[in-house]
Protein backbone atom coordinates (compact mmCIF):
# COMPACT_ATOMS: atom_id res chain seq x y z
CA UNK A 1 22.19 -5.06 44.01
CA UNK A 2 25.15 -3.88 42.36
CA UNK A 3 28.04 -6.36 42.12
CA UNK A 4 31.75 -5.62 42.98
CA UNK A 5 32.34 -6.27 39.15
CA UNK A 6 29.68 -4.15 38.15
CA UNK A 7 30.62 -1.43 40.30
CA UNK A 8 34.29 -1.83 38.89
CA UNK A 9 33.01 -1.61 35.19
CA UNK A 10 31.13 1.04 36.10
CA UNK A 11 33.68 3.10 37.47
CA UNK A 12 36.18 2.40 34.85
CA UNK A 13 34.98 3.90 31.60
CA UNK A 14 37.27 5.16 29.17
CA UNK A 15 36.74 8.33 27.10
CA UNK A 16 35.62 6.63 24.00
CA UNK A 17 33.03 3.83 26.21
CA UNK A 18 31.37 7.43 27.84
CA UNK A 19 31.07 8.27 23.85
CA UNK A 20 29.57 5.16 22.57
CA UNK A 21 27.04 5.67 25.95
CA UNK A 22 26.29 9.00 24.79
CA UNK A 23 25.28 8.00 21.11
CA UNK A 24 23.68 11.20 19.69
CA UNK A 25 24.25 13.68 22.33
CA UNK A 26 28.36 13.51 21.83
CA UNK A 27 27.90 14.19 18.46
CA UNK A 28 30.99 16.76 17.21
CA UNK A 29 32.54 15.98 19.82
CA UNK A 30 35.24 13.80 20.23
CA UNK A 31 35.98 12.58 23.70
CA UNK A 32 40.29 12.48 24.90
CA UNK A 33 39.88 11.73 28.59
CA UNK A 34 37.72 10.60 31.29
CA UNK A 35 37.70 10.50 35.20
CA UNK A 36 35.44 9.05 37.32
CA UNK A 37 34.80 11.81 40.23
CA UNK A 38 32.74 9.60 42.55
CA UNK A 39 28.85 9.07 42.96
CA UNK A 40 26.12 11.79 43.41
CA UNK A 41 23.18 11.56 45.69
CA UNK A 42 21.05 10.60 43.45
CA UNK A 43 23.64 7.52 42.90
CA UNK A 44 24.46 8.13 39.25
CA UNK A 45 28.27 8.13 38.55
CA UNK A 46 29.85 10.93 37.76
CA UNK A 47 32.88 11.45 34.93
CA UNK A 48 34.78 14.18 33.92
CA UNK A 49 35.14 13.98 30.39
CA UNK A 50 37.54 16.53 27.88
CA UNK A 51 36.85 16.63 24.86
CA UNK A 52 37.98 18.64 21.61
CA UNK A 53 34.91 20.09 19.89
CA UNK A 54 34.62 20.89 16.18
CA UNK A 55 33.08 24.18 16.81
CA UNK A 56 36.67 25.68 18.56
CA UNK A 57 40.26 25.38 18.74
CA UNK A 58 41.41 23.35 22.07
CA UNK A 59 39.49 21.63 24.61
CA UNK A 60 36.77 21.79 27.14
CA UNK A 61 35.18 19.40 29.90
CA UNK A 62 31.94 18.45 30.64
CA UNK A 63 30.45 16.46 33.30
CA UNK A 64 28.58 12.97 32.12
CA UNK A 65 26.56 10.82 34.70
CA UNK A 66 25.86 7.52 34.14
CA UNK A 67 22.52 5.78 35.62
CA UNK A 68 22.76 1.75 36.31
CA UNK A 69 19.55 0.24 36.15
CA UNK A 70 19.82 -3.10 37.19
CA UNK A 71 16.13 -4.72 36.17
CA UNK A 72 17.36 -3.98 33.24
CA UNK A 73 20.96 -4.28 32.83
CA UNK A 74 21.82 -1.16 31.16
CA UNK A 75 23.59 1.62 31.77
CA UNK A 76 21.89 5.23 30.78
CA UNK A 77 24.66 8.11 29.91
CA UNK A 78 23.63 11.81 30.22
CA UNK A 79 25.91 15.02 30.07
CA UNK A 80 25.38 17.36 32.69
């Protein structure tokens, strides 16, 4: 079961928290907002994250889905 303060943390990230979830795979990137968008069928929770990249002037966006597992306790960040 997901909690009502799980469910709150999880759909509160901030830009950097979706960063430090992402580890490796946000690397030259460096994350300036986030959204949460909702949850997708598969019940991950979706974010839409902008980000200035070191490759280009400006920014872009990018999705990132978070996956709760709860035998574990962890959270599982992946960009779409």
């Amino acid at each position: 079961m997901i909690t009502a303060e799980k469910l709150q943390t999880l759909t509160s990230f901030t830009a950097p928290a979706l960063q430090r979830a992402l580890g490796k795979q946000s690397k030259g990137m460096e994350f300036t907002g986030a959204k949460f968008l909702g949850l997708t069928n598969g019940w991950q929770f979706c974010y839409s994250v902008v980000f200035r990249c070191e490759d280009f002037e400006g920014t872009d966006s990018v999705k990132v889905f978070l996956t709760y597992d709860p035998a574990e306790g962890r959270v599982i960040a992946d960009i779409g």
